[in-house]
C-alpha atoms as a PDB file:
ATOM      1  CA  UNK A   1      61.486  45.187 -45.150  1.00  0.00           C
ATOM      2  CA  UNK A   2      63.889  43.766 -42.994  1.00  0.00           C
ATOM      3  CA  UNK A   3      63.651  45.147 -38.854  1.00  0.00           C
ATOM      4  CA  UNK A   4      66.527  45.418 -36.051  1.00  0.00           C
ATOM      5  CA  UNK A   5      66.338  45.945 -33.033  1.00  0.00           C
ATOM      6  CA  UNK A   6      68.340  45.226 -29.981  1.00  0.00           C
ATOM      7  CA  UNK A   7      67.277  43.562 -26.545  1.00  0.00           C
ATOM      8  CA  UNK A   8      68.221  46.742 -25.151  1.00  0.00           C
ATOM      9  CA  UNK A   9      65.383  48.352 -26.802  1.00  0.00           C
ATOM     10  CA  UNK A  10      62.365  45.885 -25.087  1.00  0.00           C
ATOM     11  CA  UNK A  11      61.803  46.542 -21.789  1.00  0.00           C
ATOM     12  CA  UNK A  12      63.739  45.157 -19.330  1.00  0.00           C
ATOM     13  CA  UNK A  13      62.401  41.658 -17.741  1.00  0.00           C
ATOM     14  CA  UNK A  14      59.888  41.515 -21.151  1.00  0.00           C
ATOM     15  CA  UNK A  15      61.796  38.213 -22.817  1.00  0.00           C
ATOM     16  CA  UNK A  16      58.899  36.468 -24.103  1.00  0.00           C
ATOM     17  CA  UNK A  17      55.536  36.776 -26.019  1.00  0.00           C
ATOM     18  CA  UNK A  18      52.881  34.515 -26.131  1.00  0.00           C
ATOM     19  CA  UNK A  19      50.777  34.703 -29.433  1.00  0.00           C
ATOM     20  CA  UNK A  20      47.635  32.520 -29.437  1.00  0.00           C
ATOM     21  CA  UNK A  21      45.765  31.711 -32.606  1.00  0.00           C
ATOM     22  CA  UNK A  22      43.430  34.025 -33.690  1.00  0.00           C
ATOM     23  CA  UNK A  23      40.212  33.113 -34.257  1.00  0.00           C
ATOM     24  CA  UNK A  24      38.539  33.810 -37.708  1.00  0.00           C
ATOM     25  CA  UNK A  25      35.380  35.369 -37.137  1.00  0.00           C
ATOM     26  CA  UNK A  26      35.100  37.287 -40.485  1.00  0.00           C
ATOM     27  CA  UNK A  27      33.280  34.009 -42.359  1.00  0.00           C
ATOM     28  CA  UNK A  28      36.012  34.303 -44.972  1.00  0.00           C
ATOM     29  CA  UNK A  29      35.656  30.716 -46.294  1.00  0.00           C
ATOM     30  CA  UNK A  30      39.524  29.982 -45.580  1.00  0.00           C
ATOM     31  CA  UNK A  31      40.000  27.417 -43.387  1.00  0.00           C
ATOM     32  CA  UNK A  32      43.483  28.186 -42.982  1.00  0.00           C
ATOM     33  CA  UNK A  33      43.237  32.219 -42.774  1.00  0.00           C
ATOM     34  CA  UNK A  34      43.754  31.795 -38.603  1.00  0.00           C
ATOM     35  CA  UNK A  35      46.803  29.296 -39.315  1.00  0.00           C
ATOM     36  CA  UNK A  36      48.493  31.460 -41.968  1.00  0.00           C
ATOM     37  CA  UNK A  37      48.391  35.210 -39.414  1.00  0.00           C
ATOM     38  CA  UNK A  38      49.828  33.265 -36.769  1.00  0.00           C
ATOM     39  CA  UNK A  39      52.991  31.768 -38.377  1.00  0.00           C
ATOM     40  CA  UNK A  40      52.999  35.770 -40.033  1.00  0.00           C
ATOM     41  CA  UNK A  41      52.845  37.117 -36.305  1.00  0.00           C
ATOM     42  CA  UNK A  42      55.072  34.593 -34.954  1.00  0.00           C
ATOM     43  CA  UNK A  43      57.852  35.167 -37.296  1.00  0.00           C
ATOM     44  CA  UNK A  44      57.480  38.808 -37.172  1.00  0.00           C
ATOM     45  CA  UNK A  45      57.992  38.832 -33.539  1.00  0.00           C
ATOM     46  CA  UNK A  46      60.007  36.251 -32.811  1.00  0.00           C
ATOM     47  CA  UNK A  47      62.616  36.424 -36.008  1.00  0.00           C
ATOM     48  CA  UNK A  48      62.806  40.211 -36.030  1.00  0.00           C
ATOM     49  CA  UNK A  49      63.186  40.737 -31.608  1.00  0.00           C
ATOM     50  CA  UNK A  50      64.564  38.844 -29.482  1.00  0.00           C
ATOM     51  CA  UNK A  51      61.831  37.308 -27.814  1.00  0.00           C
ATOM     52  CA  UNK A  52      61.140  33.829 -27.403  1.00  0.00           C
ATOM     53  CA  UNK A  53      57.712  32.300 -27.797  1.00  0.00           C
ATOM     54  CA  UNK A  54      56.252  31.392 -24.515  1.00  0.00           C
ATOM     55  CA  UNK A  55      53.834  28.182 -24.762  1.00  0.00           C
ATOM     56  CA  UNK A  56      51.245  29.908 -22.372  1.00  0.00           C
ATOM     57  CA  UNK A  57      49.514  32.955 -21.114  1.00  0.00           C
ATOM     58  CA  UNK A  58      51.386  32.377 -17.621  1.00  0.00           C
ATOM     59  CA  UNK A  59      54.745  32.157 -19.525  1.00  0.00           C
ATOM     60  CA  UNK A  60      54.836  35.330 -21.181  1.00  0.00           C
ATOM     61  CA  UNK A  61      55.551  38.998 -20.275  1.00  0.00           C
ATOM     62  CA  UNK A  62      53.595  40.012 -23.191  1.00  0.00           C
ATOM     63  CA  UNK A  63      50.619  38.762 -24.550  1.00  0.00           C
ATOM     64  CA  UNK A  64      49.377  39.910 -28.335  1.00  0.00           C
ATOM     65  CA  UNK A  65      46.043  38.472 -28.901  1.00  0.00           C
ATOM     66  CA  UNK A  66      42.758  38.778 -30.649  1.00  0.00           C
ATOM     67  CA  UNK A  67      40.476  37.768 -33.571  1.00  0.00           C
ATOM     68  CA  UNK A  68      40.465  38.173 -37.485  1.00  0.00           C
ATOM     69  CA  UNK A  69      36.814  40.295 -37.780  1.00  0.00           C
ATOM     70  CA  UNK A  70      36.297  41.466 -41.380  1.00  0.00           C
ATOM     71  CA  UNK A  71      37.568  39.698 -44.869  1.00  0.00           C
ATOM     72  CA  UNK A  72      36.512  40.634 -48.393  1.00  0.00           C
ATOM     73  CA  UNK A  73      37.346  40.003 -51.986  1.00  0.00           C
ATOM     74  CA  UNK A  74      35.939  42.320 -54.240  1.00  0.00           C
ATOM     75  CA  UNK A  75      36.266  44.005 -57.725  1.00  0.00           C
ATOM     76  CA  UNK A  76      37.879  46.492 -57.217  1.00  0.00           C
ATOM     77  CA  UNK A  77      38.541  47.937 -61.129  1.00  0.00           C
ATOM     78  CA  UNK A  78      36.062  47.556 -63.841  1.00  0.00           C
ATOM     79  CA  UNK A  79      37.489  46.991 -67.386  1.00  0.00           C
ATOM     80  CA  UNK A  80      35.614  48.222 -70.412  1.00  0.00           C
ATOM     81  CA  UNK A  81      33.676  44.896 -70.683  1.00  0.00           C
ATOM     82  CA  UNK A  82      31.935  45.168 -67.294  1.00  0.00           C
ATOM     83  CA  UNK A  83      34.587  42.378 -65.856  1.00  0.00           C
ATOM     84  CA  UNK A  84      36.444  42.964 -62.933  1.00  0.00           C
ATOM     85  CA  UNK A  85      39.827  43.729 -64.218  1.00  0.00           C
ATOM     86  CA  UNK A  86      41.653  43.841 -60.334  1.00  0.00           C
ATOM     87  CA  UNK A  87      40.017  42.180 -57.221  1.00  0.00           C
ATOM     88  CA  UNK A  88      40.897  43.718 -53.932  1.00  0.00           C
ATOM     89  CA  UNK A  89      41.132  41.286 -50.711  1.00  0.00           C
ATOM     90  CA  UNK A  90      40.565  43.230 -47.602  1.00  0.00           C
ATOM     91  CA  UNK A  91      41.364  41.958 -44.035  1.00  0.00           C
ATOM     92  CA  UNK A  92      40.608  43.564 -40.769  1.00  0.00           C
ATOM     93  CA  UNK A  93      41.864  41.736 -37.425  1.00  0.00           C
ATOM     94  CA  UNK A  94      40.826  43.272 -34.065  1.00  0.00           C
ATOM     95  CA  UNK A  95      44.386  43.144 -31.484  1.00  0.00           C
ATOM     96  CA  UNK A  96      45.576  43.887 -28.418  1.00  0.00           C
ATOM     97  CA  UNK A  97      48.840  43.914 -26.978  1.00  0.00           C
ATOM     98  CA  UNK A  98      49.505  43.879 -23.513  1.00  0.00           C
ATOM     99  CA  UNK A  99      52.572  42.903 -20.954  1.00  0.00           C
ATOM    100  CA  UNK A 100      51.082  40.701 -18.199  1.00  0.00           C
ATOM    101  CA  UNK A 101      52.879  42.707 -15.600  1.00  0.00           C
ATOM    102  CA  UNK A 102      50.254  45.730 -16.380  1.00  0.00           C
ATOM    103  CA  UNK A 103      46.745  45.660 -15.724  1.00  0.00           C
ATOM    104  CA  UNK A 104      45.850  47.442 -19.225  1.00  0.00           C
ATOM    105  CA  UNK A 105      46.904  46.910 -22.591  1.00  0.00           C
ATOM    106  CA  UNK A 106      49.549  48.991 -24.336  1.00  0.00           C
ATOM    107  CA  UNK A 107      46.724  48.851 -27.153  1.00  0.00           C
ATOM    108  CA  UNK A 108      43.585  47.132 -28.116  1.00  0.00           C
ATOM    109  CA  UNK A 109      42.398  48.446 -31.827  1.00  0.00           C
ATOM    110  CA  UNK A 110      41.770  47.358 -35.493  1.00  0.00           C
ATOM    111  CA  UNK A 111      44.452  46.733 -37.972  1.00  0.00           C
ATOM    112  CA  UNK A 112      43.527  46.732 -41.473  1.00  0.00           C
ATOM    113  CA  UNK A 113      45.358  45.169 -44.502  1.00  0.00           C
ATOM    114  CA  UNK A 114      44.348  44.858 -48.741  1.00  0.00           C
ATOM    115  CA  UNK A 115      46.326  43.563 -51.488  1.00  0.00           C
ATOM    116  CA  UNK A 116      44.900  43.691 -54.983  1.00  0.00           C
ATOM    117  CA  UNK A 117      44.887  40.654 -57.722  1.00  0.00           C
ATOM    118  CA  UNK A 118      43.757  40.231 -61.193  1.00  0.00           C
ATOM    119  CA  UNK A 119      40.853  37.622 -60.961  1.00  0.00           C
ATOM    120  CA  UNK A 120      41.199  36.674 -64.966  1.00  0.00           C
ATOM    121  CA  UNK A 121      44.898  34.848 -64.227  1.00  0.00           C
ATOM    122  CA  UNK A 122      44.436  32.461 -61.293  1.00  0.00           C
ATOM    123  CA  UNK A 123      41.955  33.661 -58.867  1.00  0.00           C
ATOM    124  CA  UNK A 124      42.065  30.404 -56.262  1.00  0.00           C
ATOM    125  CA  UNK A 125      46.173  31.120 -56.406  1.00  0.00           C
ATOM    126  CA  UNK A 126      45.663  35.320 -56.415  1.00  0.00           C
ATOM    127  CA  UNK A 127      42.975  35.199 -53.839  1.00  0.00           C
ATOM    128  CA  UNK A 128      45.869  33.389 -51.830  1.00  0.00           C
ATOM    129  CA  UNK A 129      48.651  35.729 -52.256  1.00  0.00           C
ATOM    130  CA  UNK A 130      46.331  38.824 -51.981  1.00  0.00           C
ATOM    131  CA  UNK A 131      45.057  37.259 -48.866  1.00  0.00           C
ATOM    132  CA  UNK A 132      48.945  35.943 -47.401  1.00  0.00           C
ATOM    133  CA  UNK A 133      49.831  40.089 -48.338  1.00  0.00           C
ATOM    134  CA  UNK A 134      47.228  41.696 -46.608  1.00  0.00           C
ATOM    135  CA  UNK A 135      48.010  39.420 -43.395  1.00  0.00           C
ATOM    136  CA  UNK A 136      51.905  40.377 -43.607  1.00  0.00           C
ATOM    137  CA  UNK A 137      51.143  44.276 -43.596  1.00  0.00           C
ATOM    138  CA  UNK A 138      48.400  43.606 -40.803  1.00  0.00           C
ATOM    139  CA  UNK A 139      51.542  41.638 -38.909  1.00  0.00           C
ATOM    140  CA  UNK A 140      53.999  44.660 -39.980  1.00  0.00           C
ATOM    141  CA  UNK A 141      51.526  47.462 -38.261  1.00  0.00           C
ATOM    142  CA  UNK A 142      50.995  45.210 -35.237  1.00  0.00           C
ATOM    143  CA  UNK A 143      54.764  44.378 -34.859  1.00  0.00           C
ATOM    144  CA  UNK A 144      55.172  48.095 -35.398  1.00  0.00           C
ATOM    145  CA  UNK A 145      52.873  50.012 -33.123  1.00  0.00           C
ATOM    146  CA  UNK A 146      54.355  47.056 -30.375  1.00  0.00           C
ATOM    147  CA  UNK A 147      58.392  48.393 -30.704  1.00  0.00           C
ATOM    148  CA  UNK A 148      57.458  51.625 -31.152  1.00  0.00           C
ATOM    149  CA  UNK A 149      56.904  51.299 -27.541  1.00  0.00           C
ATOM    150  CA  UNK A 150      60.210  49.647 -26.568  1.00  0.00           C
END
């Protein structure tokens, strides 16, 4: 899905977001999950508005931080020989958005993403892509509920 929106639609004086790196707190066993939401959030944001990235807290007029909480991968169909047919990867990240002009955030909740795989083909490479899926719809929601406010 491809998103357009013009600077007239973000508030005025809000030209950049700061996104820091959220930290993986869900024991997932990916050492890169953190790395791979943040280039997802960054490009959402910054490709798709026209925000710039802003290197600090201080910098921005909108922060959008928070922590990855809750990851899974498990079967999630059973073929007729008791083997997991489809494996589902599940990925919860707790957010908050807020523009450093207001005291409270314009949100602070739970976004959750899955993306099933078949475990049989490649299951390092489908774990991967399930995983790199669920983090783009978590990224789509978050980008979503944010310009739904501009």
């Amino acid at each position: 899905m491809k998103y357009s929106f013009t600077g007239a639609s973000i508030p005025p004086g809000v030209n950049s977001i700061y996104i820091p790196f959220f930290p993986d707190r869900s024991r997932s066993g990916l050492g890169d999950l953190s790395d791979r939401l943040n280039r997802i959030l960054i490009d959402r944001f910054i490709n798709q508005s026209k925000l710039q990235l802003a290197g600090s807290e201080e910098e921005a007029d909108a922060i959008l931080d928070g922590f990855i909480s809750g990851y899974s991968n498990r079967p999630f169909s059973i073929g007729g020989n008791e083997q997991a047919n489809q494996n589902q990867v599940q990925i919860s990240v707790n957010a908050r958005f807020i523009y450093t002009q207001n005291e409270n955030p314009e949100w602070d909740k739970s976004f959750n993403g899955s993306f099933t795989f078949d475990p049989t083909d490649d299951p390092i490479t489908g774990e991967q892509t399930a995983a790199d899926e669920a983090l783009e719809q978590i990224a789509n929601t978050m980008f979503n509920d944010a310009v739904s406010n501009w």
